[in-house]
C-alpha atoms as a PDB file:
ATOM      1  CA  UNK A   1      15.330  -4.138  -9.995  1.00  0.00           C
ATOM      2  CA  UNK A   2      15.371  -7.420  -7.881  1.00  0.00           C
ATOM      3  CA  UNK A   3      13.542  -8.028  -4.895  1.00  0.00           C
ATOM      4  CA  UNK A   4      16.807  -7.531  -2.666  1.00  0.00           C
ATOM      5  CA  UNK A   5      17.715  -4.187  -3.741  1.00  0.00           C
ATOM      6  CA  UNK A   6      13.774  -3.055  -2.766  1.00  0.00           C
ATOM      7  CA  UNK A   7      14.340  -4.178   0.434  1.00  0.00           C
ATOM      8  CA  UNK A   8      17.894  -2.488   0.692  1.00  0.00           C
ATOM      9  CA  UNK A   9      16.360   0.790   0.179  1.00  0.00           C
ATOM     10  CA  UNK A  10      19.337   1.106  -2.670  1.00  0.00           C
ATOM     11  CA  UNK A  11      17.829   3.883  -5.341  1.00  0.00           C
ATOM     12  CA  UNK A  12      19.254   3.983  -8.999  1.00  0.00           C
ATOM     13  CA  UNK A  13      19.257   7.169 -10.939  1.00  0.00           C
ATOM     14  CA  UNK A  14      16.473   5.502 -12.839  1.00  0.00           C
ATOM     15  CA  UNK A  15      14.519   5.547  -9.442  1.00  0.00           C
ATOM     16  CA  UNK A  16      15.105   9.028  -8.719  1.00  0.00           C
ATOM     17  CA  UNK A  17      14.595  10.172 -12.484  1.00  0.00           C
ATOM     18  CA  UNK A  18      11.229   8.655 -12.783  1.00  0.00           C
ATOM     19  CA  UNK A  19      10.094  10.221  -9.198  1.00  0.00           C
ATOM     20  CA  UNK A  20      11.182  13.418 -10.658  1.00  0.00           C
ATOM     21  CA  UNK A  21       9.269  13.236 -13.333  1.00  0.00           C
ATOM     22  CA  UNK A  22       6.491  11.324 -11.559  1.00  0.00           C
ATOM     23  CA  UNK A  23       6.571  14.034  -9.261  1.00  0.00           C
ATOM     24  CA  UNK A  24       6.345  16.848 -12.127  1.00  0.00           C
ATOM     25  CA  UNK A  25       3.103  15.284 -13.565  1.00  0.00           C
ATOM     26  CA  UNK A  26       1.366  15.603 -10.443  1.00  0.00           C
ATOM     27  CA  UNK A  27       2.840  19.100  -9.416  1.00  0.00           C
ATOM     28  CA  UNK A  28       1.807  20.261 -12.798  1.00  0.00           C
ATOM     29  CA  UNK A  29      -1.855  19.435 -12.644  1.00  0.00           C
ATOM     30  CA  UNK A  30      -2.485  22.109 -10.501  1.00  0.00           C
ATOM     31  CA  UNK A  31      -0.754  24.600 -13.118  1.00  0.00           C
ATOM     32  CA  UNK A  32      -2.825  23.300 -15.990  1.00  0.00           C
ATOM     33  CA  UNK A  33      -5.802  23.575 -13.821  1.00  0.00           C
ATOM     34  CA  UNK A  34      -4.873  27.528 -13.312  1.00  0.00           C
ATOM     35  CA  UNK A  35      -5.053  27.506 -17.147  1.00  0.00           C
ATOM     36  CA  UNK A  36      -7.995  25.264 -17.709  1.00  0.00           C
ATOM     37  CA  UNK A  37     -10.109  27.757 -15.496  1.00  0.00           C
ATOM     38  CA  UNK A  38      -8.585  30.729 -16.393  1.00  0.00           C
ATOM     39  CA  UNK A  39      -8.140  31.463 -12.152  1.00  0.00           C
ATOM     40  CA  UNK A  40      -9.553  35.288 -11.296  1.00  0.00           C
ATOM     41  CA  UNK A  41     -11.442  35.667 -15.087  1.00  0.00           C
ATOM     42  CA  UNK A  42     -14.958  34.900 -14.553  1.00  0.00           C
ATOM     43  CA  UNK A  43     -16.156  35.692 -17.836  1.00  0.00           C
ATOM     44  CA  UNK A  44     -13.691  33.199 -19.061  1.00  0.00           C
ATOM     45  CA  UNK A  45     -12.150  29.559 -18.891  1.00  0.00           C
ATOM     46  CA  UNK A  46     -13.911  26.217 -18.247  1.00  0.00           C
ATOM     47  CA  UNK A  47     -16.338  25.457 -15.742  1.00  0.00           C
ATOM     48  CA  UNK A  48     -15.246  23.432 -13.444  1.00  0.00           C
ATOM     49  CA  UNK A  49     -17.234  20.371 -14.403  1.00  0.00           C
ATOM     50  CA  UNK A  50     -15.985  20.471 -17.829  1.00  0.00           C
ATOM     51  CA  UNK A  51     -12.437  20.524 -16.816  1.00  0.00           C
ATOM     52  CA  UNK A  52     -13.339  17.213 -14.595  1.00  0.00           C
ATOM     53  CA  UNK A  53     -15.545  15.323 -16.818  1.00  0.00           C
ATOM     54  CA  UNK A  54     -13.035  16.156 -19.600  1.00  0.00           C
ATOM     55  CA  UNK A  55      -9.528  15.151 -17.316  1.00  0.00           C
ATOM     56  CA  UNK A  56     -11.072  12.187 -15.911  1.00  0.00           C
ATOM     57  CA  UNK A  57     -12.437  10.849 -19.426  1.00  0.00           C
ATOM     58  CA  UNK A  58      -8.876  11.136 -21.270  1.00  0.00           C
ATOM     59  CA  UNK A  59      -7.193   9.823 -18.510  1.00  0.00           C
ATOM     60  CA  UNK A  60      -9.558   6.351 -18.712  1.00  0.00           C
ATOM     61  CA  UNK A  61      -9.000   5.942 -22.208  1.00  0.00           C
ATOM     62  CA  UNK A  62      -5.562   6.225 -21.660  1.00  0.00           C
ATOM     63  CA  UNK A  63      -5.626   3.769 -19.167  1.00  0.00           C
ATOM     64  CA  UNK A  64      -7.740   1.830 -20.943  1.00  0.00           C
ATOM     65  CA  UNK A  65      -5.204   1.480 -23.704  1.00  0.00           C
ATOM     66  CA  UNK A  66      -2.497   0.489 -20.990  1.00  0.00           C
ATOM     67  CA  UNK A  67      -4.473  -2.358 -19.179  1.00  0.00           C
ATOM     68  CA  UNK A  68      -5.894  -4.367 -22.770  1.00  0.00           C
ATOM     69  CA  UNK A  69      -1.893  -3.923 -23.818  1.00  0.00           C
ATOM     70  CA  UNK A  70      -0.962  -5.593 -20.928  1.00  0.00           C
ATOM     71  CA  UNK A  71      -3.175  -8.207 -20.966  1.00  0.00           C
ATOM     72  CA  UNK A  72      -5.228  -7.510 -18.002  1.00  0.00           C
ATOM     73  CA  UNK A  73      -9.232  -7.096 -17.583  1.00  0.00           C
ATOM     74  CA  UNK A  74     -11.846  -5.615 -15.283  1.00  0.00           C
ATOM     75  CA  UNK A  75     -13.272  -7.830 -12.713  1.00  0.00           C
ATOM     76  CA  UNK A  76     -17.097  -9.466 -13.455  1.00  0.00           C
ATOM     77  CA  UNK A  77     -19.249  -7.447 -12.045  1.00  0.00           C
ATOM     78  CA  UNK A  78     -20.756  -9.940  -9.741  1.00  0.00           C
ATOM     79  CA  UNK A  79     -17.267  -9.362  -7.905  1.00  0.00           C
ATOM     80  CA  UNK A  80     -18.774  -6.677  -5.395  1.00  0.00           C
ATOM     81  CA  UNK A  81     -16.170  -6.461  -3.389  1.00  0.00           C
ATOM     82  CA  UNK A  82     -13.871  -5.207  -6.017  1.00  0.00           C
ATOM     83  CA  UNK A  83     -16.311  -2.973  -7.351  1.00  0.00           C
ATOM     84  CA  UNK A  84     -16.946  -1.229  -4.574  1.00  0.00           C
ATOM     85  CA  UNK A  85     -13.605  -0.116  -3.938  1.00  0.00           C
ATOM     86  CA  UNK A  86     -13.192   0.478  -7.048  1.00  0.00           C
ATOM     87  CA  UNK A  87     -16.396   3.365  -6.988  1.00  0.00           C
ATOM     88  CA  UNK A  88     -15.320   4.357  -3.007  1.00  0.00           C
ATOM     89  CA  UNK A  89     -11.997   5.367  -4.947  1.00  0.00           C
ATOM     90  CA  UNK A  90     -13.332   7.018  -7.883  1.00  0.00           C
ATOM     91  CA  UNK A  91     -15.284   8.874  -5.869  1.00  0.00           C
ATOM     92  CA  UNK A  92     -13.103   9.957  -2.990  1.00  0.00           C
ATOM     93  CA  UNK A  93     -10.191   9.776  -4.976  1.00  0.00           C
ATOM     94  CA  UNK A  94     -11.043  11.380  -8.020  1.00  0.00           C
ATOM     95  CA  UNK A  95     -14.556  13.148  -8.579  1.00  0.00           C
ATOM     96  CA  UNK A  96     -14.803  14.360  -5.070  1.00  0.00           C
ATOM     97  CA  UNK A  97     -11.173  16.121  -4.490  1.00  0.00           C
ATOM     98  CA  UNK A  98     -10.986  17.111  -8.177  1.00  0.00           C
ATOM     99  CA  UNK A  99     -13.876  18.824  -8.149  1.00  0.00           C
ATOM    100  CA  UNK A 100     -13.415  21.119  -4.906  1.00  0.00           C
ATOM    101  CA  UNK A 101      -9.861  21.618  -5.782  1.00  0.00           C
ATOM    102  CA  UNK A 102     -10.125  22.737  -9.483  1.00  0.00           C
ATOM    103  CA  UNK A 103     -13.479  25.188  -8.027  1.00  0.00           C
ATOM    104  CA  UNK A 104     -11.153  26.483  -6.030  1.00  0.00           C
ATOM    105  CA  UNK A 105      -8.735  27.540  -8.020  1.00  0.00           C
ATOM    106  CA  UNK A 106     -11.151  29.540  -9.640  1.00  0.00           C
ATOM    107  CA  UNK A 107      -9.681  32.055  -7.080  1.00  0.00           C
ATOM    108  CA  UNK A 108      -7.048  30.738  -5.211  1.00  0.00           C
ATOM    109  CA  UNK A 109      -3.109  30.274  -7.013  1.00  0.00           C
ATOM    110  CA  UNK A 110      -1.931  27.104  -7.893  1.00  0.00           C
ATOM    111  CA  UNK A 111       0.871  26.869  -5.233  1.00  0.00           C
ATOM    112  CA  UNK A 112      -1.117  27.448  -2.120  1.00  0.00           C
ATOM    113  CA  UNK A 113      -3.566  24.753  -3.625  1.00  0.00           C
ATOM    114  CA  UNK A 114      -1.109  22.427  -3.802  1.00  0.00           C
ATOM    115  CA  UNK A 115       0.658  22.739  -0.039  1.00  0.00           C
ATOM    116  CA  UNK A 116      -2.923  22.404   1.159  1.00  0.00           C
ATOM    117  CA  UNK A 117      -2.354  18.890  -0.329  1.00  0.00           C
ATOM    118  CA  UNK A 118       1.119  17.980   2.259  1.00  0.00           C
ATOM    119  CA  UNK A 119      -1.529  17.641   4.980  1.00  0.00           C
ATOM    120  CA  UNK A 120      -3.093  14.729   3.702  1.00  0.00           C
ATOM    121  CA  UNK A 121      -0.894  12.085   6.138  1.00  0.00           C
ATOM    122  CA  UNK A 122      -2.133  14.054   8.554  1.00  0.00           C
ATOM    123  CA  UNK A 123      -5.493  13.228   7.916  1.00  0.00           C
ATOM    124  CA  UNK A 124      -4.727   9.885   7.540  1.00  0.00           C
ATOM    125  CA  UNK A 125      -2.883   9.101  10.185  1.00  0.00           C
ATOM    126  CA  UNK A 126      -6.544  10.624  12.298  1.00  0.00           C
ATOM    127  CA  UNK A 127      -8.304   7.911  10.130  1.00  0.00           C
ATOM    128  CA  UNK A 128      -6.011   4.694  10.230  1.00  0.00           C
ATOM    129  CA  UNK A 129      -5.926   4.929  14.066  1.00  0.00           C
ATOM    130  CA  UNK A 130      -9.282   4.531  14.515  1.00  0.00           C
ATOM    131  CA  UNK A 131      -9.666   2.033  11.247  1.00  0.00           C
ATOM    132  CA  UNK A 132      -6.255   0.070  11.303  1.00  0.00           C
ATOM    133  CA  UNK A 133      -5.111  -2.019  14.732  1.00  0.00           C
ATOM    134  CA  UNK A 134      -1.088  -1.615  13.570  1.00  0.00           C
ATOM    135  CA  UNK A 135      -1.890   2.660  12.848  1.00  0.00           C
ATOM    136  CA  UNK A 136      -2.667   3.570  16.285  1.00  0.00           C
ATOM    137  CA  UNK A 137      -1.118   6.944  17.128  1.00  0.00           C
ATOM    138  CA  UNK A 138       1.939   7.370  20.123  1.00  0.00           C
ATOM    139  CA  UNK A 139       2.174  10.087  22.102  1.00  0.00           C
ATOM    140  CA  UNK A 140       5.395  11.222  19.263  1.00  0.00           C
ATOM    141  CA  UNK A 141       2.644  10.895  16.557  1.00  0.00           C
ATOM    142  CA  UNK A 142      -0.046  12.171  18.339  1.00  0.00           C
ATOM    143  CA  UNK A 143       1.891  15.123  18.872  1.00  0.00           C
ATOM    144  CA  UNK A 144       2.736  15.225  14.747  1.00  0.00           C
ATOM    145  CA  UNK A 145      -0.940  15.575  13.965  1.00  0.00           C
ATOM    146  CA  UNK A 146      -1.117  18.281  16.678  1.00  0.00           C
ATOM    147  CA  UNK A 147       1.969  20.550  14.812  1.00  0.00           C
ATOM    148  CA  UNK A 148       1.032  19.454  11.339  1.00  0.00           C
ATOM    149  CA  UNK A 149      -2.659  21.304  11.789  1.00  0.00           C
ATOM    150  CA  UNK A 150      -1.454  24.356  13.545  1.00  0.00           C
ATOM    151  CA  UNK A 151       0.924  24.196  10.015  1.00  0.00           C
ATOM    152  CA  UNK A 152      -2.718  24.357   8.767  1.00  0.00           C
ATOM    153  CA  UNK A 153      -4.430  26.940  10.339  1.00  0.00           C
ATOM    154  CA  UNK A 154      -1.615  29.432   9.843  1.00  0.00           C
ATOM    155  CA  UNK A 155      -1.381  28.521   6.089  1.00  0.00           C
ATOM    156  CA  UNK A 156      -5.242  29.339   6.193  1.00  0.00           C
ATOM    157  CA  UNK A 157      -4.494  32.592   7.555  1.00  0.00           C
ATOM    158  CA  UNK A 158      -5.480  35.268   9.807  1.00  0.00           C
ATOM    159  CA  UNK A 159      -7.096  37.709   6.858  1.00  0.00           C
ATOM    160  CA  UNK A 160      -9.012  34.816   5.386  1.00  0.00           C
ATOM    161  CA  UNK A 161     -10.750  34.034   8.950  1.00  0.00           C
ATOM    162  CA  UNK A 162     -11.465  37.616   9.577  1.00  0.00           C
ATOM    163  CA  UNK A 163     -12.760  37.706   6.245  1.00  0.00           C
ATOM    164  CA  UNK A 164     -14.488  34.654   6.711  1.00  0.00           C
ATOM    165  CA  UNK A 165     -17.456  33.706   3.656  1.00  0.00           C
ATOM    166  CA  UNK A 166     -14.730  35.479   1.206  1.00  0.00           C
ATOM    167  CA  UNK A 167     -14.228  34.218  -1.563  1.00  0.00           C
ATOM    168  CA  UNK A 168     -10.087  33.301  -0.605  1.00  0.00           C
ATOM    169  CA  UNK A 169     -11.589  31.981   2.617  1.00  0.00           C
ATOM    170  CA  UNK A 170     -14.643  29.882   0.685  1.00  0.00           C
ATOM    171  CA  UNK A 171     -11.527  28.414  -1.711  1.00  0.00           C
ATOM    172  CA  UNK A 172      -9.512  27.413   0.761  1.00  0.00           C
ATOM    173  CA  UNK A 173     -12.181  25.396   2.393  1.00  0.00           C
ATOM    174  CA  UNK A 174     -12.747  23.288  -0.746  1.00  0.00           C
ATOM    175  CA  UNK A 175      -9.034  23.124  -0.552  1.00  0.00           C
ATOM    176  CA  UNK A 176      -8.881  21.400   2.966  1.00  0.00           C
ATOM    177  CA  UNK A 177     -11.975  19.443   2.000  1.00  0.00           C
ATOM    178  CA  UNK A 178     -10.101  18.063  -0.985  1.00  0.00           C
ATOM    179  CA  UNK A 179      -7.284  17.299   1.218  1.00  0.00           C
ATOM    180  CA  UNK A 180      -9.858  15.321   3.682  1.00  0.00           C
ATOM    181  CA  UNK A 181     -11.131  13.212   0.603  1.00  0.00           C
ATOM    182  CA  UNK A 182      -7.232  12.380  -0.977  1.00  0.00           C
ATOM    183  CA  UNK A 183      -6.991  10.938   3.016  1.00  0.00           C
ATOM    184  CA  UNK A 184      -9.832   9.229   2.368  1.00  0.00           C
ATOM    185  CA  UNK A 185      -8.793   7.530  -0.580  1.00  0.00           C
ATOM    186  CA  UNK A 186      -5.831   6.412   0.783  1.00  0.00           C
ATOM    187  CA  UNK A 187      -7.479   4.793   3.731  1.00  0.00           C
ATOM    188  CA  UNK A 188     -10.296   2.902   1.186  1.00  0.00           C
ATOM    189  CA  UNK A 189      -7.030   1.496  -0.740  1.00  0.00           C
ATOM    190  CA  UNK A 190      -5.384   0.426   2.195  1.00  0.00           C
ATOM    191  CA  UNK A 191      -8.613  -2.185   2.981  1.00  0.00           C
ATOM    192  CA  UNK A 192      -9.150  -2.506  -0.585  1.00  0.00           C
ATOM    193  CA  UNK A 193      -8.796  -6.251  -1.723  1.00  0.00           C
ATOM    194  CA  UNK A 194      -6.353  -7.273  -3.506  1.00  0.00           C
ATOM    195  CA  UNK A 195      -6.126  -6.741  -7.625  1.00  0.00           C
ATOM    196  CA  UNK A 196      -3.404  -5.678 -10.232  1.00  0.00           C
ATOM    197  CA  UNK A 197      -2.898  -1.816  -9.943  1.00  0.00           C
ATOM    198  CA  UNK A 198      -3.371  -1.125 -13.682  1.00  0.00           C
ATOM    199  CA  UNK A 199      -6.658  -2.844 -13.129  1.00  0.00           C
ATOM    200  CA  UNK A 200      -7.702  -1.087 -10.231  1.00  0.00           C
ATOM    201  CA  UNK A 201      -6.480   2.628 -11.311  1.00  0.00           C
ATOM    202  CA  UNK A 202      -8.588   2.053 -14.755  1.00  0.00           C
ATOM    203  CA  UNK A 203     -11.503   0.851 -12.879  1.00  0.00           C
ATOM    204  CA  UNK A 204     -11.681   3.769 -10.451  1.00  0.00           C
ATOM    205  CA  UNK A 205     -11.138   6.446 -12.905  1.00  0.00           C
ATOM    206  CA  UNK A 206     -14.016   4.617 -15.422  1.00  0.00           C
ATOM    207  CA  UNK A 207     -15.883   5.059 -12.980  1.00  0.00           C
ATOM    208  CA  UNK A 208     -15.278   8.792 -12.108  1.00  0.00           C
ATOM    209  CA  UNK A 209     -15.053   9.603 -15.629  1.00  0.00           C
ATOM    210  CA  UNK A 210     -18.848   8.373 -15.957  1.00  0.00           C
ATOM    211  CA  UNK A 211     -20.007   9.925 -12.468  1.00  0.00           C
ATOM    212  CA  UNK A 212     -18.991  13.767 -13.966  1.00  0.00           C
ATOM    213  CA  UNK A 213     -20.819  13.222 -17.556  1.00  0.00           C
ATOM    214  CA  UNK A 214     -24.319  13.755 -16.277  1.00  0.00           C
ATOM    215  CA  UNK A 215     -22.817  17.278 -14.247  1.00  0.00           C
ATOM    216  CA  UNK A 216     -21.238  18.131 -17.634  1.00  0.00           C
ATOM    217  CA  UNK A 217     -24.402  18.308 -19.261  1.00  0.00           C
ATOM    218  CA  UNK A 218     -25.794  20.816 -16.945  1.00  0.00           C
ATOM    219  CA  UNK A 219     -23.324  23.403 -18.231  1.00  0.00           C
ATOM    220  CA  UNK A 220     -25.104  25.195 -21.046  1.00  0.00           C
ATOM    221  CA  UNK A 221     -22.307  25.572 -23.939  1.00  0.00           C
ATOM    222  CA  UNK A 222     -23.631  29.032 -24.908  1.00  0.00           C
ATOM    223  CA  UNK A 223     -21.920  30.047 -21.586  1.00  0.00           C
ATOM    224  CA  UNK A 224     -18.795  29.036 -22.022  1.00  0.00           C
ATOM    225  CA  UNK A 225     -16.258  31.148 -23.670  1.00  0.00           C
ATOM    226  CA  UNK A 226     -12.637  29.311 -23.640  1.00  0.00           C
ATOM    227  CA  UNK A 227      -9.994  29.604 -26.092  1.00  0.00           C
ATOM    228  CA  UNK A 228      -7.569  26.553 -27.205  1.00  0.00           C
ATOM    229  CA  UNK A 229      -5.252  26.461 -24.192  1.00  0.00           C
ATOM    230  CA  UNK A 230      -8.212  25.973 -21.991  1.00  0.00           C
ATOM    231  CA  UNK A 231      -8.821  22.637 -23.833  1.00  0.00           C
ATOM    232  CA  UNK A 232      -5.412  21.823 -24.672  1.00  0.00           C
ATOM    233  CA  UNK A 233      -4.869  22.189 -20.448  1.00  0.00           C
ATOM    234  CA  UNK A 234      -7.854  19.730 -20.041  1.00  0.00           C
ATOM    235  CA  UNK A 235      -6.154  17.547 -22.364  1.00  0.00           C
ATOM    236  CA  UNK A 236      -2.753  17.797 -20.384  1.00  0.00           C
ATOM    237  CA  UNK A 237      -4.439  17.001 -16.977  1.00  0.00           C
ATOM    238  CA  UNK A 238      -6.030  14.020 -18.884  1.00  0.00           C
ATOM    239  CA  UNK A 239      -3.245  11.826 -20.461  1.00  0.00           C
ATOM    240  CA  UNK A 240      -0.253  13.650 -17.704  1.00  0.00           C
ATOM    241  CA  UNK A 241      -1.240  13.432 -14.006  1.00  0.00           C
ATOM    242  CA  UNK A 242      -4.919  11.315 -14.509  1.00  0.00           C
ATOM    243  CA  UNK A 243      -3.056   8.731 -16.708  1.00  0.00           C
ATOM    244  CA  UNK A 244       0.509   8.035 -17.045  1.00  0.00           C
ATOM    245  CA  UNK A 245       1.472   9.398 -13.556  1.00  0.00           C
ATOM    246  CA  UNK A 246      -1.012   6.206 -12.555  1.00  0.00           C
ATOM    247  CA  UNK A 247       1.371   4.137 -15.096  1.00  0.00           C
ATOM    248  CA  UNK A 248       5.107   5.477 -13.108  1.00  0.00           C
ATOM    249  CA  UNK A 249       3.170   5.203  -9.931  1.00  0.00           C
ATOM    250  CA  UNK A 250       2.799   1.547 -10.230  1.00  0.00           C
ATOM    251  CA  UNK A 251       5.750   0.878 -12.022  1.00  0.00           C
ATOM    252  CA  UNK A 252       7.850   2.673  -9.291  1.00  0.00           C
ATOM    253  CA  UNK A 253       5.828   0.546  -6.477  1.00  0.00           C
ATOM    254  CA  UNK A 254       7.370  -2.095  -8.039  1.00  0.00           C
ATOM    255  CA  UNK A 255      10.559  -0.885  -8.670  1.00  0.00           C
ATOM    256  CA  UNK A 256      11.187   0.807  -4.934  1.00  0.00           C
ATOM    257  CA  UNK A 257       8.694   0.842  -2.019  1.00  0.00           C
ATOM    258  CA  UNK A 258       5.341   2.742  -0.870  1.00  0.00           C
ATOM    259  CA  UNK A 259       7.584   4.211   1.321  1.00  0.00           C
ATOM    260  CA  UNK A 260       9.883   5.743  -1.151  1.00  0.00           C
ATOM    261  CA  UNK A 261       6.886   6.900  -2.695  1.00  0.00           C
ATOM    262  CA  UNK A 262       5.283   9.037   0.315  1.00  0.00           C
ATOM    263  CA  UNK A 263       8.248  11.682  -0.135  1.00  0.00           C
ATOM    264  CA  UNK A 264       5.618  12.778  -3.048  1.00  0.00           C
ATOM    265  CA  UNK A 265       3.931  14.556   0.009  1.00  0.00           C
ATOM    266  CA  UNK A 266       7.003  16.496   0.405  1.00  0.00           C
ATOM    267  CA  UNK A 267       7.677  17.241  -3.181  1.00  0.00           C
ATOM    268  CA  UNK A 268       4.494  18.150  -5.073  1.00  0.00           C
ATOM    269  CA  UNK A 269       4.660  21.354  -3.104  1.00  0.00           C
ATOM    270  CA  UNK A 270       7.715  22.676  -3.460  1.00  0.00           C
ATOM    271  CA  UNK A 271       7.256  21.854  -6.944  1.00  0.00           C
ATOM    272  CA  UNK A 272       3.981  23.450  -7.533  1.00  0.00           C
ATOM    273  CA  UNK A 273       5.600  26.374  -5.590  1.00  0.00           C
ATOM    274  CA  UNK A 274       8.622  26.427  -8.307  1.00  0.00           C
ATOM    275  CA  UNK A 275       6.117  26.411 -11.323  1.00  0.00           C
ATOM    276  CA  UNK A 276       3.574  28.645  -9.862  1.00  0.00           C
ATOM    277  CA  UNK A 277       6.794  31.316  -9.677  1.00  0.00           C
ATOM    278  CA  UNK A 278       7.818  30.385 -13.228  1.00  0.00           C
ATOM    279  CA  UNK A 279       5.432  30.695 -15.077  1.00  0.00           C
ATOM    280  CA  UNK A 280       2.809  32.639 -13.333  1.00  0.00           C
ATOM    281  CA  UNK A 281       4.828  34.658 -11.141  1.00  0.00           C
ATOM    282  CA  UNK A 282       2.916  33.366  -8.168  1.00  0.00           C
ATOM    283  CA  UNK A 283       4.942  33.792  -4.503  1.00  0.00           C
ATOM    284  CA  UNK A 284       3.493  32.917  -1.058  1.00  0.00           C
ATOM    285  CA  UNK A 285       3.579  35.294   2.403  1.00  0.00           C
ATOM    286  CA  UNK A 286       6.079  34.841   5.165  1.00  0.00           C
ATOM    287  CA  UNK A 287       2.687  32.846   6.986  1.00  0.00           C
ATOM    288  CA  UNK A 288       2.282  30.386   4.101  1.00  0.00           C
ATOM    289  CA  UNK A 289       5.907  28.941   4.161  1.00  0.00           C
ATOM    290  CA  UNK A 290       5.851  28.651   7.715  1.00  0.00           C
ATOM    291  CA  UNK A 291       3.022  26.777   7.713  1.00  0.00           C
ATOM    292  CA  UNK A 292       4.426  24.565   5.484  1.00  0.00           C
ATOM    293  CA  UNK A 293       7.319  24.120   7.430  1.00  0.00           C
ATOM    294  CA  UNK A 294       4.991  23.086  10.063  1.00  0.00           C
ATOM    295  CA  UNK A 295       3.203  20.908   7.801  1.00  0.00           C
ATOM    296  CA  UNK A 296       5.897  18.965   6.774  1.00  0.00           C
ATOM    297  CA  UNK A 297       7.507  18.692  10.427  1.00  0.00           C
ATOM    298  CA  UNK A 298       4.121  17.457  11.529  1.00  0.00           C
ATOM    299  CA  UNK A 299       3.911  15.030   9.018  1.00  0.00           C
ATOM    300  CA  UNK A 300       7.354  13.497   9.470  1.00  0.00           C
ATOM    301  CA  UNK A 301       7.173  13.303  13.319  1.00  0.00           C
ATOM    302  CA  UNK A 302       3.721  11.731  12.757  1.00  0.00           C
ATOM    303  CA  UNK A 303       5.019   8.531  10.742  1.00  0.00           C
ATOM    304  CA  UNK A 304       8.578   9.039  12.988  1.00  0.00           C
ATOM    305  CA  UNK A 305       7.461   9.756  16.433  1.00  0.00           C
ATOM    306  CA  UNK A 306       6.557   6.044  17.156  1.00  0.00           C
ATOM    307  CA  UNK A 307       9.383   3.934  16.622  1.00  0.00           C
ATOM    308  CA  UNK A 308       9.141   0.668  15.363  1.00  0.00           C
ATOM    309  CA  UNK A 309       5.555   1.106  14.629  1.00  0.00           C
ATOM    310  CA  UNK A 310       6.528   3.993  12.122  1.00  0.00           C
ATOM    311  CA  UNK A 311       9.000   1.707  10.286  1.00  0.00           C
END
């Protein structure tokens, strides 16, 4: 695609076809996770530091493969700067967020993981305006944030604050503090200097992939009792969302815009919502889809609610 239809905002069905499916791979890592933990068997499934250590390790081979066939390398490491956003975005991009999110679908379904995850813009909208002198939030914005975590606080839900130190209320917790690191992330890459994505997405997930190996080893084997699509799910989440999903990300960056991109925030869910029903039978309350209706509104009049600054 040239450089004048990316500004035009012009889409092909190519475009939309590899969101789709871009959007699939990430929607579907919270499915496979379901599997990979066996969610609400306790005397069954991976441990949660299995299922990371295992994702994250697959997905930097894979990676691996991609950068050396396209020519590219790791920085030296005397380039610090790189390196360090390279480990702030393993960790708060990867090893942190993974690891609360897959715990907590130890008991929580798939689908409600995954709206938790439409409230990251919210988050970092919070962050840039304090970090960024072009993010400050407008009154419109302001006002965004405001709707998108009342969105929030329903979708946590009256029974799980009554029943607060449950373990649905404990889950979703890990859930919202999985969101807060994803924000995170996105802030470190915004002031992260400048490198070829292929380089930097194998760097940061090298680097999470190593970070989990030493928590793997405290899981005694003897304990674990998993059948083959446990570890077939582990493999999914490896070479699907932690690997090529990095590979269509970048290609559609260069194909469309960041922009074009963000409507991820709007489709994981419903996605994860849609598989969650298929194949698990999983459906959310009356409370749940009106907080993500509040969610989403919150989000869009947060990037929308300050004119030219949004665009």
């Amino acid at each position: 695609m040239t450089e004048q239809a990316v500004q035009s905002g012009k889409r092909t069905p190519g475009d939309w076809a590899l969101f789709v499916l871009l959007s699939l791979m990430w929607a579907g890592a919270y499915q496979l996770t379901r599997i990979a933990v066996d969610k609400g068997n306790p005397d069954a499934g991976l441990p949660a530091a299995w299922v990371l250590a295992g994702r994250l390790t697959i997905g930097a081979a894979v990676l691996w493969v991609i950068m050396l066939a396209m020519g590219q390398r790791l920085p030296p490491f005397s380039d610090h700067k790189r390196w360090r956003a390279m480990i702030g975005m393993g960790l708060a991009g990867s090893v942190f967020p993974f690891f609360l999110i897959t715990t907590a679908q130890e008991t929580v379904n798939s689908s409600l993981a995954a709206l938790y995850t439409a409230a990251v813009p919210l988050f970092v909208a919070i962050g840039a305006h304090f970090l960024f002198r072009d993010e400050r939030l407008t009154t419109g914005s302001a006002l965004g944030v405001v709707i998108g975590f009342a969105g929030v606080a329903i979708l946590f839900g009256p029974d799980a604050i009554h029943g607060f130190g449950s373990a649905s209320s404990v889950a979703q917790l890990l859930l919202i503090g999985g969101t807060v690191f994803y924000a995170l992330s996105s802030l470190l890459a915004r002031g992260a200097p400048s490198m070829p994505s292929i380089v930097f997405a194998t760097g940061f997930v090298s680097v999470a992939a190593v970070v989990t190996w030493p928590f793997a080893f405290t899981v005694d084997p003897a304990s674990v009792h998993a059948d083959w699509p446990q570890w077939a799910a582990v493999v999914g989440l490896g070479i699907a969302p932690s690997a090529i999903a990095q590979a269509l990300y970048m290609l559609l960056i260069a194909r469309t815009s960041a922009t074009f991109l963000s409507l991820t925030g709007y489709s994981i869910p419903v996605m994860a919502a849609l598989l969650g029903f298929l194949i698990f039978g999983e459906t959310q309350s009356w409370n749940a889809m009106l907080a993500f209706a509040m969610i989403l509104s919150g989000v869009w009049l947060a990037r929308h609610g300050g004119g030219e600054k949004a665009a």
